[in-house]
N, C-alpha and C. Protein backbone atom coordinates (compact mmCIF):
# COMPACT_ATOMS: atom_id res chain seq x y z
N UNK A 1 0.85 -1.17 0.00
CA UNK A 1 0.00 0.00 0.00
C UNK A 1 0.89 1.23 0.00
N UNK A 2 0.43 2.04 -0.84
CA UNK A 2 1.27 3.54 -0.67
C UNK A 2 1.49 4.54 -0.07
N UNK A 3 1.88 5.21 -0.05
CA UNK A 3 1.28 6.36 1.61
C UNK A 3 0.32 6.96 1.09
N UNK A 4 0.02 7.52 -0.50
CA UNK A 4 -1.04 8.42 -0.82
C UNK A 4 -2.64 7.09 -0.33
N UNK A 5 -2.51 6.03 -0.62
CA UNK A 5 -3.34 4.79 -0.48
C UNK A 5 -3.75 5.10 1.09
N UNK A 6 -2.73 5.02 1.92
CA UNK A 6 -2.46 5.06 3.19
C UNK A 6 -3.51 5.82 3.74
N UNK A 7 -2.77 7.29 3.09
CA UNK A 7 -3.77 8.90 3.49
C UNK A 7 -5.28 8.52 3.01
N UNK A 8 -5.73 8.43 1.77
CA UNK A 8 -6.79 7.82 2.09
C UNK A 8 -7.76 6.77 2.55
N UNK A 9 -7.13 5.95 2.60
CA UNK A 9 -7.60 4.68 4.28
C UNK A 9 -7.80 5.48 5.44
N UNK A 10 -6.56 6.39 5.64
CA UNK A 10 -6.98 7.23 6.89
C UNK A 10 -7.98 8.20 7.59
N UNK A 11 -7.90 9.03 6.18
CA UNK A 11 -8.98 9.80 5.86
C UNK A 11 -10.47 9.14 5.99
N UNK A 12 -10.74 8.55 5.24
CA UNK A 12 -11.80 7.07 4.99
C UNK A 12 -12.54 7.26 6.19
N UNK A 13 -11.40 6.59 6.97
CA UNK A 13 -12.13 6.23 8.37
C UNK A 13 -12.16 7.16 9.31
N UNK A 14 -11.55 8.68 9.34
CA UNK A 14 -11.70 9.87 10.26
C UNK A 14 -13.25 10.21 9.70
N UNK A 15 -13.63 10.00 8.74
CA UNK A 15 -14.75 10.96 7.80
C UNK A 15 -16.28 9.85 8.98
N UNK A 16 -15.96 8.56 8.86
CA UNK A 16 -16.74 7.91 9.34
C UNK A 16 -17.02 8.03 11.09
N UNK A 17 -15.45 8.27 11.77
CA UNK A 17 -15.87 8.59 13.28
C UNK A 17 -16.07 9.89 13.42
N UNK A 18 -15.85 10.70 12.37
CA UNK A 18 -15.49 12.49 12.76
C UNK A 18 -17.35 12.63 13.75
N UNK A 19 -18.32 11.78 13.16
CA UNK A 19 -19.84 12.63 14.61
C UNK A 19 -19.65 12.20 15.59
N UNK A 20 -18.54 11.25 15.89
CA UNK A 20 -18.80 10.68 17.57
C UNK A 20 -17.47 11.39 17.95
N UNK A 21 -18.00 12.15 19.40
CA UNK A 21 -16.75 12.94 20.15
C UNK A 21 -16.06 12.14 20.57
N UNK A 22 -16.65 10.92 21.34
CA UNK A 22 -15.94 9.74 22.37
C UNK A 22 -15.19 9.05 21.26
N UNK A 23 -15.39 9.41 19.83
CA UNK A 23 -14.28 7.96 19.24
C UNK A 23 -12.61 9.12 18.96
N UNK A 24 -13.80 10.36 18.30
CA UNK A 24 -12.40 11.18 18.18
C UNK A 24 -11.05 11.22 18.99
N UNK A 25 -12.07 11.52 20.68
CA UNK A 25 -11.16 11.79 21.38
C UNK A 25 -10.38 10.49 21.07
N UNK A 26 -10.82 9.53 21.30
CA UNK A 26 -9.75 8.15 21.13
C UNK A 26 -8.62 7.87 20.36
N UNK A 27 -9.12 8.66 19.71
CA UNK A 27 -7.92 8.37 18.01
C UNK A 27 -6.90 9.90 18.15
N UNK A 28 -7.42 10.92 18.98
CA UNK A 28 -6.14 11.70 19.04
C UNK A 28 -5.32 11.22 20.18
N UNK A 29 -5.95 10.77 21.22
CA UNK A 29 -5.12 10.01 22.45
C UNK A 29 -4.22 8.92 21.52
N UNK A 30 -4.44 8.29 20.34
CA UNK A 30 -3.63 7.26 20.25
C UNK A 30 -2.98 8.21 19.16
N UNK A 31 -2.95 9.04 18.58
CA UNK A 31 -2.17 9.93 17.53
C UNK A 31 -1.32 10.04 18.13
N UNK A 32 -1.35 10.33 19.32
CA UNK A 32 -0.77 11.60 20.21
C UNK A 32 0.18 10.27 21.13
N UNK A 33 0.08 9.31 21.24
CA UNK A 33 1.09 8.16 21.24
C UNK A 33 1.58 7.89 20.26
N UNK A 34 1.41 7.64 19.47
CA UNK A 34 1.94 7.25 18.14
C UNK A 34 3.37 8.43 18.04
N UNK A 35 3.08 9.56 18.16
CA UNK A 35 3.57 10.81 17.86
C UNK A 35 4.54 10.82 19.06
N UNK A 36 4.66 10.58 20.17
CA UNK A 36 5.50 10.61 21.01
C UNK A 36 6.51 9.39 20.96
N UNK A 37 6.23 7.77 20.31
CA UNK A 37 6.81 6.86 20.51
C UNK A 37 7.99 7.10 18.79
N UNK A 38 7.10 7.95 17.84
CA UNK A 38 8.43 8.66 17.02
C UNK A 38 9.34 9.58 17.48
N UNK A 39 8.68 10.13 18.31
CA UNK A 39 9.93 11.44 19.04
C UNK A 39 11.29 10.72 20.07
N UNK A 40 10.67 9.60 20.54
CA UNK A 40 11.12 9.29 21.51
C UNK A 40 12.20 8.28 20.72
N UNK A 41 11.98 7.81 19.67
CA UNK A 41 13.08 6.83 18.63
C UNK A 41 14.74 7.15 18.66
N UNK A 42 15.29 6.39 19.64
CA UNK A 42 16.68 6.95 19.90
C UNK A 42 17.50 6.58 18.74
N UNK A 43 17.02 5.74 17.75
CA UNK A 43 18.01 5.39 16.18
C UNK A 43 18.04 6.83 15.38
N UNK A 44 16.84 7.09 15.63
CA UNK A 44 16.69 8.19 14.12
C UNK A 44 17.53 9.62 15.09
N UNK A 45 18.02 10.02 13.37
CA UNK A 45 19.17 10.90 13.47
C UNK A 45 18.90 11.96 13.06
N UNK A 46 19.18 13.67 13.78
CA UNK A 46 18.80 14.58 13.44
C UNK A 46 20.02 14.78 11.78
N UNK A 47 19.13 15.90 10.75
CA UNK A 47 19.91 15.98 10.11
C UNK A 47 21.44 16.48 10.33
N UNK A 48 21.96 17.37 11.32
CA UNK A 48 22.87 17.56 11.90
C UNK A 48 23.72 15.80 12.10
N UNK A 49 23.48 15.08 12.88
CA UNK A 49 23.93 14.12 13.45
C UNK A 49 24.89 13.08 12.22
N UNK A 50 23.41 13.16 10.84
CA UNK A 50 23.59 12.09 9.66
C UNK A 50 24.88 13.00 8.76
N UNK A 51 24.97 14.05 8.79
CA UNK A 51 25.93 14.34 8.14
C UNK A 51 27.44 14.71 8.85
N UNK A 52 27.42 14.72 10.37
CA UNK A 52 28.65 14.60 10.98
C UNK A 52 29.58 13.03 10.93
N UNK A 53 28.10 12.24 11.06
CA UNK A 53 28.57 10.94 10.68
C UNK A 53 29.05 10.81 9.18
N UNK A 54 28.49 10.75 8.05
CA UNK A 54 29.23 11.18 6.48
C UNK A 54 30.28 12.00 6.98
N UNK A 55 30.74 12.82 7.25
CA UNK A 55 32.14 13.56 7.37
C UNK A 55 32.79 13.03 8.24
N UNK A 56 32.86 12.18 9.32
CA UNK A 56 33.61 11.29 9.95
C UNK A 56 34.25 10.28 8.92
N UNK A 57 33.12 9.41 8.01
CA UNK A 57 33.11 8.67 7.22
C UNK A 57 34.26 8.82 5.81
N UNK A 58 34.01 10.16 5.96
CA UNK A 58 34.75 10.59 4.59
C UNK A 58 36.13 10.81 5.57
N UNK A 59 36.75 10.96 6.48
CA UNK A 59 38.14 11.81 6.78
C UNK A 59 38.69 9.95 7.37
N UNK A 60 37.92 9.11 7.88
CA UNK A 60 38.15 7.95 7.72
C UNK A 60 38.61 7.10 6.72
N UNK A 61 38.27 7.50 5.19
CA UNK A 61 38.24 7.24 3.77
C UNK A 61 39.65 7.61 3.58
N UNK A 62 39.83 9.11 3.70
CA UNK A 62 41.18 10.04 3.47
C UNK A 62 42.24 9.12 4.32
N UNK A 63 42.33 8.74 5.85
CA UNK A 63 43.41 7.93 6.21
C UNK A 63 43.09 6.74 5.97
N UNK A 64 42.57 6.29 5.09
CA UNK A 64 42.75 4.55 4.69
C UNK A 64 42.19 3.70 6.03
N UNK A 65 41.46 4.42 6.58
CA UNK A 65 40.78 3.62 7.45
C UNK A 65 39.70 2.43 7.28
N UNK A 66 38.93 3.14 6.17
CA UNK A 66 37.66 2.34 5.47
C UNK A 66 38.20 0.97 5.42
N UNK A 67 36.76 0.53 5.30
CA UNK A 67 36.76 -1.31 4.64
C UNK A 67 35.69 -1.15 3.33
N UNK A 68 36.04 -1.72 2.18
CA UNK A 68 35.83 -1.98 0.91
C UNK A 68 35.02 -3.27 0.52
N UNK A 69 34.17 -3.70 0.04
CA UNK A 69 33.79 -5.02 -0.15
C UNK A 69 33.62 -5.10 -1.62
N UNK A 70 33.95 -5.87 -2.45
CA UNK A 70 33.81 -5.93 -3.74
C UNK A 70 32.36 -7.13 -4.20
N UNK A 71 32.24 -7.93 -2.99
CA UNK A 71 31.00 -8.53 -3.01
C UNK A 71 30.19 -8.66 -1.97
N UNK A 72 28.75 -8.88 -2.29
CA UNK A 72 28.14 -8.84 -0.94
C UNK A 72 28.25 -9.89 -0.14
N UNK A 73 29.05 -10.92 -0.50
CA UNK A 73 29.57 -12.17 0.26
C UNK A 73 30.61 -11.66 1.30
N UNK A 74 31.62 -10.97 0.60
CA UNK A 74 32.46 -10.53 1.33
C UNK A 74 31.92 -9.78 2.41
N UNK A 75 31.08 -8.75 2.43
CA UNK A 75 30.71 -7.69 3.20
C UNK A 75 29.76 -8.75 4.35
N UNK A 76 28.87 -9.58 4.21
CA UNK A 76 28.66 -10.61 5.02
C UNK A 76 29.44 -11.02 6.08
N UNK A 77 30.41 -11.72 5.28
CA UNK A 77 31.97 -12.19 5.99
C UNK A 77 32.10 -11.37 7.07
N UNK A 78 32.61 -9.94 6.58
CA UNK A 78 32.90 -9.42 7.25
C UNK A 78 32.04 -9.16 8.55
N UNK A 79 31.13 -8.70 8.60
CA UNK A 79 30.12 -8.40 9.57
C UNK A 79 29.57 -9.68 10.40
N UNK A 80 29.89 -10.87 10.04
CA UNK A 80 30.10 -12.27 10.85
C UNK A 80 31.06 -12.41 11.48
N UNK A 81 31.70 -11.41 11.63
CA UNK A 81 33.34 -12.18 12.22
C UNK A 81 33.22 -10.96 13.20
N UNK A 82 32.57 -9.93 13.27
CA UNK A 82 32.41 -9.01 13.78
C UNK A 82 31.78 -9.58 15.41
């Protein structure tokens, strides 16, 4: 399913609870979780963060630090032995 698919599934079904107050409220209480358990996602990286990491990456590159894999077997390997 697509996100435009998505948006309207979503839509869909706000249009159907939008006369009952008691369901609304329900569905912004769970928005409004939903919305905090993304904020709270300690993986995801501000754009600041993703590009200090790329410039680490790159001055790592410059002293021959990097690792190279010419196949994805290899790159496997590697990350098994890890």
């Amino acid at each position: 399913m697509t996100a435009l698919e998505m948006n309207a599934e979503l839509l869909r079904n706000m249009s159907i609870i939008a006369e009952d107050e008691v369901l609304l409220k329900r569905a912004a209480r769970y928005l409004r979780k939903l919305v905090a358990e993304k904020q709270a996602d300690d993986t995801e990286l501000s754009k600041e963060e993703f590009f200090a990491r790329v410039d680490e990456a790159r001055e790592q590159i410059r002293q021959g630090e990097a690792h190279s894999f010419a196949t994805v077997e290899e790159l496997d390997k590697y990350i098994r032995s890890l």
